[in-house]
Protein backbone atom coordinates (compact mmCIF):
# COMPACT_ATOMS: atom_id res chain seq x y z
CA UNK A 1 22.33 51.01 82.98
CA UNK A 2 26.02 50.33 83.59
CA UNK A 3 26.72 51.92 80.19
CA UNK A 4 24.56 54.80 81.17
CA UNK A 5 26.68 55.41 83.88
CA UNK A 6 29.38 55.66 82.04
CA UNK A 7 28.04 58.19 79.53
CA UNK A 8 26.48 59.88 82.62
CA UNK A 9 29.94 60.86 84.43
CA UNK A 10 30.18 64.11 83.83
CA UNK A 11 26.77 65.05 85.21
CA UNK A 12 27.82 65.38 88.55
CA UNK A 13 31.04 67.09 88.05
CA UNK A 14 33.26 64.99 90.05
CA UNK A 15 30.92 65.99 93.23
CA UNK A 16 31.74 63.22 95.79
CA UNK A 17 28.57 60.34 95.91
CA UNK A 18 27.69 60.12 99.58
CA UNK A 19 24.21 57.96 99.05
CA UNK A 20 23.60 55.16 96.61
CA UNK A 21 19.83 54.67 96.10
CA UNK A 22 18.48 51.40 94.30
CA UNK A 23 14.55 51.95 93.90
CA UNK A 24 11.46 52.71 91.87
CA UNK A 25 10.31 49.55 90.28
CA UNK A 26 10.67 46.70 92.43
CA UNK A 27 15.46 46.69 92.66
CA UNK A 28 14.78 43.50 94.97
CA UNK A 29 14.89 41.76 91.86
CA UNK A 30 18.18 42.74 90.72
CA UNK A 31 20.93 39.70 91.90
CA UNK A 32 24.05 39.89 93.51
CA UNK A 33 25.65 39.94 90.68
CA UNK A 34 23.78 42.30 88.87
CA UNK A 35 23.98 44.72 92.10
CA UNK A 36 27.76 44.11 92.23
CA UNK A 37 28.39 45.42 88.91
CA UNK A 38 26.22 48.17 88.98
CA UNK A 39 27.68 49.53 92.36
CA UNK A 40 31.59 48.47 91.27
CA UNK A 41 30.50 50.69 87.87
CA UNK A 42 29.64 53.49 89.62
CA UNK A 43 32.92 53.37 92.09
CA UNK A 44 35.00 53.29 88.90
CA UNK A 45 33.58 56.23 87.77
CA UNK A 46 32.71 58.21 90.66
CA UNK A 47 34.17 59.67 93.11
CA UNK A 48 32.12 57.66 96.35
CA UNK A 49 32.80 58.66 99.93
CA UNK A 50 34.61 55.57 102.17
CA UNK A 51 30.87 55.16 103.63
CA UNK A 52 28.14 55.58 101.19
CA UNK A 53 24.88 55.17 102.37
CA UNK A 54 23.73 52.05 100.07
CA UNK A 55 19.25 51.40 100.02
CA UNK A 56 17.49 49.03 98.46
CA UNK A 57 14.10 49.03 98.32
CA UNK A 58 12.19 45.84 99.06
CA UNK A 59 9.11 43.55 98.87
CA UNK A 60 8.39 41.49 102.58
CA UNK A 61 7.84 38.60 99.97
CA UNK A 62 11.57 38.91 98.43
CA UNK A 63 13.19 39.27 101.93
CA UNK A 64 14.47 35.87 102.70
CA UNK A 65 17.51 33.98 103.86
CA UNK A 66 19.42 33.76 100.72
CA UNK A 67 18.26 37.40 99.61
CA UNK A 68 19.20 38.99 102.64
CA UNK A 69 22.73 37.74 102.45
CA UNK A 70 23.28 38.46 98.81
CA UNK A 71 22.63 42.25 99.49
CA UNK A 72 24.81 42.20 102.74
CA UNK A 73 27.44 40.59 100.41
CA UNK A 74 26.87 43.13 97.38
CA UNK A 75 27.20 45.83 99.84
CA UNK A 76 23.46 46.81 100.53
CA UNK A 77 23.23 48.83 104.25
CA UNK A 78 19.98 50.08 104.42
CA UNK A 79 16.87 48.22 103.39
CA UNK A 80 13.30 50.24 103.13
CA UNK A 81 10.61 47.60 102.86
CA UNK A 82 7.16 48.60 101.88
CA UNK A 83 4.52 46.61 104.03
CA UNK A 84 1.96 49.32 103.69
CA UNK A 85 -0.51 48.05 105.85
CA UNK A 86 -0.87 44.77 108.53
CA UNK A 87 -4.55 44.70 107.75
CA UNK A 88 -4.70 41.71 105.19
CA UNK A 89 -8.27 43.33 103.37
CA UNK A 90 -6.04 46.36 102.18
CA UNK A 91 -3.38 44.74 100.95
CA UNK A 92 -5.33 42.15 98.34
CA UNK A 93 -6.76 44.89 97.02
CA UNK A 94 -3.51 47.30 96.46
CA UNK A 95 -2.39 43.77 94.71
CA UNK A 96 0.38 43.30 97.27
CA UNK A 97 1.99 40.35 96.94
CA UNK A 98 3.16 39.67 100.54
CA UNK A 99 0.99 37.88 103.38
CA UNK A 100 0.53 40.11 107.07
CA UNK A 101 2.39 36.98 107.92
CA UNK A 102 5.53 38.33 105.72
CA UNK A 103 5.68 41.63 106.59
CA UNK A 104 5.75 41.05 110.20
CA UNK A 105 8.62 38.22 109.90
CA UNK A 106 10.67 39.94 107.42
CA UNK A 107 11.72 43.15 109.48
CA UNK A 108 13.01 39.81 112.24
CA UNK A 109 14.99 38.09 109.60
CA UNK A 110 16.91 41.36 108.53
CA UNK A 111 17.44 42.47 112.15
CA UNK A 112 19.43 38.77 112.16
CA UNK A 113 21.48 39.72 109.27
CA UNK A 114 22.45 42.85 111.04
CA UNK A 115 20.53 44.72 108.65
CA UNK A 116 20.14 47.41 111.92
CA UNK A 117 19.92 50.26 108.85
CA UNK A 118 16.17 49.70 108.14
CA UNK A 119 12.70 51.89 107.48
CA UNK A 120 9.46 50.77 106.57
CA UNK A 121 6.49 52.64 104.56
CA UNK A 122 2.47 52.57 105.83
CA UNK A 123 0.20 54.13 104.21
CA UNK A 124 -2.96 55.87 105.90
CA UNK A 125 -5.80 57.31 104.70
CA UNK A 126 -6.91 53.90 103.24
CA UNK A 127 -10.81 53.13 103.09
CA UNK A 128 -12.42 51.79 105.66
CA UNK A 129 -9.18 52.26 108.21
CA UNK A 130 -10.09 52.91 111.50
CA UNK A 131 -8.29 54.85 113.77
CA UNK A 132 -7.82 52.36 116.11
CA UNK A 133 -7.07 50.13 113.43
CA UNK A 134 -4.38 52.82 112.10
CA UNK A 135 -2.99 53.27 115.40
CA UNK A 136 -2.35 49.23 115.79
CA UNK A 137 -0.59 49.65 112.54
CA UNK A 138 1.73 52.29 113.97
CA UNK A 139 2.54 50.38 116.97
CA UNK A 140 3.23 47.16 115.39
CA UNK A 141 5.96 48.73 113.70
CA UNK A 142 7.01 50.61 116.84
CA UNK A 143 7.12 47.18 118.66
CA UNK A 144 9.76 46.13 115.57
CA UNK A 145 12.37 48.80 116.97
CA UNK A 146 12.62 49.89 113.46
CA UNK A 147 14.98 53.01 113.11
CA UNK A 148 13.19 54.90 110.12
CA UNK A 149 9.45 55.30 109.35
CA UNK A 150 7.63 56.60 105.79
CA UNK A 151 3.98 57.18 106.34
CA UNK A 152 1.97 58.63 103.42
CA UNK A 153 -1.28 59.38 102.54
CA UNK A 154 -3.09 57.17 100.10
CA UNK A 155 -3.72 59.03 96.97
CA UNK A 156 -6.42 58.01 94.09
CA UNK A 157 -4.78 58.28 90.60
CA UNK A 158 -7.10 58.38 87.51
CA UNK A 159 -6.82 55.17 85.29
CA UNK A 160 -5.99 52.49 88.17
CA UNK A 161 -7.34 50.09 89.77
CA UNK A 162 -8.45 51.74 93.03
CA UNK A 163 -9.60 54.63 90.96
CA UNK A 164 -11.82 52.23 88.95
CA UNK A 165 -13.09 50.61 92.21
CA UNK A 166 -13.93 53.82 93.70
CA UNK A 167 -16.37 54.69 90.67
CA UNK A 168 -18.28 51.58 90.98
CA UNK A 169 -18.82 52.18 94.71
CA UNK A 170 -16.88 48.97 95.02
CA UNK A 171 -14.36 51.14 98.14
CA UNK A 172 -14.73 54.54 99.85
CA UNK A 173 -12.43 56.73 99.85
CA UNK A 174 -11.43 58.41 103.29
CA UNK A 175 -12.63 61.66 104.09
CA UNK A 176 -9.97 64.71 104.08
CA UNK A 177 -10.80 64.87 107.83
CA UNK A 178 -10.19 61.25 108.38
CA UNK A 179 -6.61 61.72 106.79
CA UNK A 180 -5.58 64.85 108.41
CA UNK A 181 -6.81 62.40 112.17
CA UNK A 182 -4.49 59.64 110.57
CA UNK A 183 -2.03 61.99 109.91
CA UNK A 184 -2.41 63.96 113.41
CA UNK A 185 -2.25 60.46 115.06
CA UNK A 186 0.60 59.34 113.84
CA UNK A 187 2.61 62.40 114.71
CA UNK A 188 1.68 61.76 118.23
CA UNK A 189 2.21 58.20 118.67
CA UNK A 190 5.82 58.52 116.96
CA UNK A 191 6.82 61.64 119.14
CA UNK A 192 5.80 60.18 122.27
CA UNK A 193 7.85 56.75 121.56
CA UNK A 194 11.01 58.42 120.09
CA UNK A 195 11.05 59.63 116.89
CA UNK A 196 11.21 62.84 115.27
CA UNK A 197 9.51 64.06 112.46
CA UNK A 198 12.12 65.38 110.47
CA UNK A 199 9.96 66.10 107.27
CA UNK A 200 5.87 66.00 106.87
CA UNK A 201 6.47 62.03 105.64
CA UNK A 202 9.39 60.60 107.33
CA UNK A 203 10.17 59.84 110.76
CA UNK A 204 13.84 58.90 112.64
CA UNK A 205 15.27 57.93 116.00
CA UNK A 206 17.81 59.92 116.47
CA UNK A 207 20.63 59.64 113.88
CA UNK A 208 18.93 57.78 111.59
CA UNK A 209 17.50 59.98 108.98
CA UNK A 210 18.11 58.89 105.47
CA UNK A 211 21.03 60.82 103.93
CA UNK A 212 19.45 60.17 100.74
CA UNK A 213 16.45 61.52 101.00
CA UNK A 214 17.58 64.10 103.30
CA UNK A 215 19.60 65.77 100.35
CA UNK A 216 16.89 66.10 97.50
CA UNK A 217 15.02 68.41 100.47
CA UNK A 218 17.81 70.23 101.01
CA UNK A 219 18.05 70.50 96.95
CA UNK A 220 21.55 68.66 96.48
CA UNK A 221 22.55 67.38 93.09
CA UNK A 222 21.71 63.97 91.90
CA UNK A 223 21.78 61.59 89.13
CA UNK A 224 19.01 59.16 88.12
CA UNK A 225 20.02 56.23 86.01
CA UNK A 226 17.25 54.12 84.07
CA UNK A 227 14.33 54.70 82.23
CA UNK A 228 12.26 57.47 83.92
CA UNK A 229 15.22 58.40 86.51
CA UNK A 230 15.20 61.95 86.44
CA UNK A 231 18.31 64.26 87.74
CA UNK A 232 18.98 67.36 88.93
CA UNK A 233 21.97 69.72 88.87
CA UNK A 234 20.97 72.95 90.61
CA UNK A 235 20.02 74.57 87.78
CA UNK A 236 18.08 72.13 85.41
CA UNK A 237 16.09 69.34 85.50
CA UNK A 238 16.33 66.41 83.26
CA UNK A 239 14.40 62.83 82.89
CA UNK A 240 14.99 59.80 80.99
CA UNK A 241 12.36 58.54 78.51
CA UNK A 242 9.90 56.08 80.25
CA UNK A 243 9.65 53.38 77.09
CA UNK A 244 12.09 50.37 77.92
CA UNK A 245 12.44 49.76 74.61
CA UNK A 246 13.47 53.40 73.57
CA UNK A 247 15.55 53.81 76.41
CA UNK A 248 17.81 50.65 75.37
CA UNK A 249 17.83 51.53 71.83
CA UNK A 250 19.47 55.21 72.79
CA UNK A 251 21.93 53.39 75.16
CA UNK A 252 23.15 51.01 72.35
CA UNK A 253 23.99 54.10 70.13
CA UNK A 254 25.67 55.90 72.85
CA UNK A 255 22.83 58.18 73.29
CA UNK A 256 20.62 59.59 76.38
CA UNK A 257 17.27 60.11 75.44
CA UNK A 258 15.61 62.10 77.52
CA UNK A 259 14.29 65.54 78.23
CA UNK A 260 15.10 68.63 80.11
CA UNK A 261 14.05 71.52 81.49
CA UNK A 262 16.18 74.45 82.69
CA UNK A 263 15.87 76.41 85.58
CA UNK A 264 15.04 79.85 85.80
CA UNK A 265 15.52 81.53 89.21
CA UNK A 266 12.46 81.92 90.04
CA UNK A 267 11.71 78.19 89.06
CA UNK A 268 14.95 77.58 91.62
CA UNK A 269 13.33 79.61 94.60
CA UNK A 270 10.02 77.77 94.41
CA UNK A 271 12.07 74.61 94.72
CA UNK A 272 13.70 75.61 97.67
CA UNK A 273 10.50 76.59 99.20
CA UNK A 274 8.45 73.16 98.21
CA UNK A 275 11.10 71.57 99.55
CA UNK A 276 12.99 72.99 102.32
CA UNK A 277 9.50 73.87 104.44
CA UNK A 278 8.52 70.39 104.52
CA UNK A 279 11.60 69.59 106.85
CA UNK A 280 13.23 70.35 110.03
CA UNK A 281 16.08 72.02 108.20
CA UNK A 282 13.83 74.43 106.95
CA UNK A 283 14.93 77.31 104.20
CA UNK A 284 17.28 80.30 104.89
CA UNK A 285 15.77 83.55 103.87
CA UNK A 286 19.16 84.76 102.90
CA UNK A 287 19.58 81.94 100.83
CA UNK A 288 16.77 82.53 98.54
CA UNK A 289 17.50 86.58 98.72
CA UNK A 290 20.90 85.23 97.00
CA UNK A 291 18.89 83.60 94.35
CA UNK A 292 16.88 86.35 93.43
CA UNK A 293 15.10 89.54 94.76
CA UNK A 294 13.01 88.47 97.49
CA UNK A 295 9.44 89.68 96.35
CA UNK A 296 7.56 92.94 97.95
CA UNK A 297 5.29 90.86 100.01
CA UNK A 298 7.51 88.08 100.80
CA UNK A 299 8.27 88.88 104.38
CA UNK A 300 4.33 90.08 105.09
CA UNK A 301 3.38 86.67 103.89
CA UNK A 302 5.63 85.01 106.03
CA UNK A 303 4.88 87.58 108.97
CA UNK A 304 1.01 86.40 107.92
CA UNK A 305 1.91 82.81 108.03
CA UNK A 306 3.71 83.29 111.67
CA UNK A 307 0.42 85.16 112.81
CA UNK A 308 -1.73 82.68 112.33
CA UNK A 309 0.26 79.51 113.61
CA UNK A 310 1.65 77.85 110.73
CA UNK A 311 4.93 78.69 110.80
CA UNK A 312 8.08 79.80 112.83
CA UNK A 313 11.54 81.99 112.15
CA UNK A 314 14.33 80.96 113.65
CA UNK A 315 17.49 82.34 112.51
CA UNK A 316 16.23 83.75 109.24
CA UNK A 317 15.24 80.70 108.66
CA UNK A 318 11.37 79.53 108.25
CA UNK A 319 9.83 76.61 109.49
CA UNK A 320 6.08 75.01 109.29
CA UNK A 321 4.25 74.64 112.30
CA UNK A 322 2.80 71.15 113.36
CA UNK A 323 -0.34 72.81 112.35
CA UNK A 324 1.30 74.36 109.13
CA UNK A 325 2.32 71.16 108.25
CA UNK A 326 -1.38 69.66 107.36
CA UNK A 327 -1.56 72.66 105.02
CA UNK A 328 1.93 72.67 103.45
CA UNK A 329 1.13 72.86 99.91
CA UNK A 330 -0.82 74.99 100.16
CA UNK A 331 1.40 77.82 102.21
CA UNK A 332 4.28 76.99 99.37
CA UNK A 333 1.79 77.66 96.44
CA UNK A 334 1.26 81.14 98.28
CA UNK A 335 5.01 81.79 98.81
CA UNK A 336 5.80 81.21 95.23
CA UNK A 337 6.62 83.52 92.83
């Protein structure tokens, strides 16, 4: 990966790094050493603002003592830590290795190594969750004075584990009206303690939005290091080849393997639109007129849209609705061109 880097600096054309993001996989168990040379590879090569925004991603059963001030030492200032759920059922069978026990401690023990940067990810829509079960979960975290909050709703991939328990009748999977009450719920809960919705997923108290994630919705460049990573540059796309193996082998003979796609325009407006309407930043109809020829029915669709409550203008710029939101795919897939 460090070499990769190296190979890599030209990809973002000298553009100064403003977020460092160390996840995908499970980066908690990377050492101090190994994070120290990865980060002092890419300020050697890269031109990295004085106050990069620097996540890991962590396990509640890697967050300890002695980990805690290894990444404070290697320069880690923003932890996420996926506890999921608090109910302990749900979590043996997503395989999670961490006790309810864990995730509630952990969240403590970075607050006393001034880890003050943090979020957290739940998931809802989980079988058998109740809403009064849900809402506990939501408030627990509340109660944690935790700046940042990912909520997402559980989705059943074919050939895994849930997906193989859900054909034997093993778990139930919660009904689309069930998740869009999880969903609704959690919107409410979250507003009326503080925070503020800021795209369909992720929730802040004021000022703490991740910077990170903040810029792929308002489609800034980035580079992906590893196998898998993919990157983005405006005006392609590009990802690394997933086979460990493969990916090492390319490395060693000062090679990238991966594979690309390139943008056309109209592939670059539909971005902008997937993206952008999911947050409170919204898109800028002037800024996709400048990418190509807004269509004939554009406007009437978004005029459409406005009528029926799902979304707002502001500016020349379009928003979803709360109720738009629930049905955000959908309204991009009929904006596209």
């Amino acid at each position: 990966m460090k070499q990769e880097l190296i190979n890599q600096v030209e990809y973002l054309e000298n553009k100064p790094v403003e977020t460092i993001y160390f996840g995908g996989g499970t980066p908690s168990l990377l050492t101090k050493t190994e994070l120290l040379e990865l980060l002092n590879t890419i300020r050697l090569n890269y031109h990295v603002t004085d106050h990069p925004e620097i996540t890991l991603e962590a396990n509640p059963d890697d967050i300890n003592r002695s980990s805690l001030k290894d990444w404070k030492l290697a320069g880690i200032n923003r932890l996420s830590v996926g506890l999921q759920s608090f109910k302990r059922e749900d979590l043996e069978w997503m395989n999670r290795a961490h006790t309810v026990d864990e995730a509630l401690n952990c969240i403590q023990l970075a607050k006393d190594f001034n880890f003050e940067n943090l979020t957290v990810d739940l998931i809802y829509g989980l079988p058998n969750l109740t809403m009064e079960e849900w809402e506990q979960h939501i408030r627990t975290v509340i109660s944690m004075d935790v700046p940042h909050i990912s909520a997402y709703c559980l989705t059943i991939e074919e050939k895994t584990a849930l997906h193989s328990l859900v054909q034997k009748g093993k778990i139930s999977p919660a009904s689309e009206n069930s998740q869009s009450d999880q969903f609704l719920l959690l919107v409410k809960v979250l507003q009326e303690n503080g925070y503020q919705q800021y795209e369909i997923s992720n929730f802040s108290k004021p000022g703490n939005q991740s910077k990170h994630n903040s810029n792929y919705w308002k489609g800034e460049w980035y580079l992906g290091i590893g196998p898998s990573a993919h990157s983005f540059n405006g005006v392609s796309r590009k990802w690394n080849i997933a086979n460990n193996q493969k990916y090492m082998k390319a490395i060693n003979e000062n090679k990238i393997a991966f594979e690309i796609e390139i943008l056309t325009p109209e592939n670059q407006f539909n971005e902008r639109i997937l993206t952008g309407i999911r947050t409170i930043y919204g898109v800028n109809i002037s800024e996709l007129s400048s990418i190509i020829d807004l269509p004939h029915d554009f406007l009437s669709s978004i005029d459409s849209f406005t009528k029926s409550g799902y979304m707002k203008t502001e500016q020349k710029t379009i928003f979803l609705t709360q109720t738009g939101r629930l049905q955000a795919d959908y309204i991009a897939s009929e904006l596209f061109v």
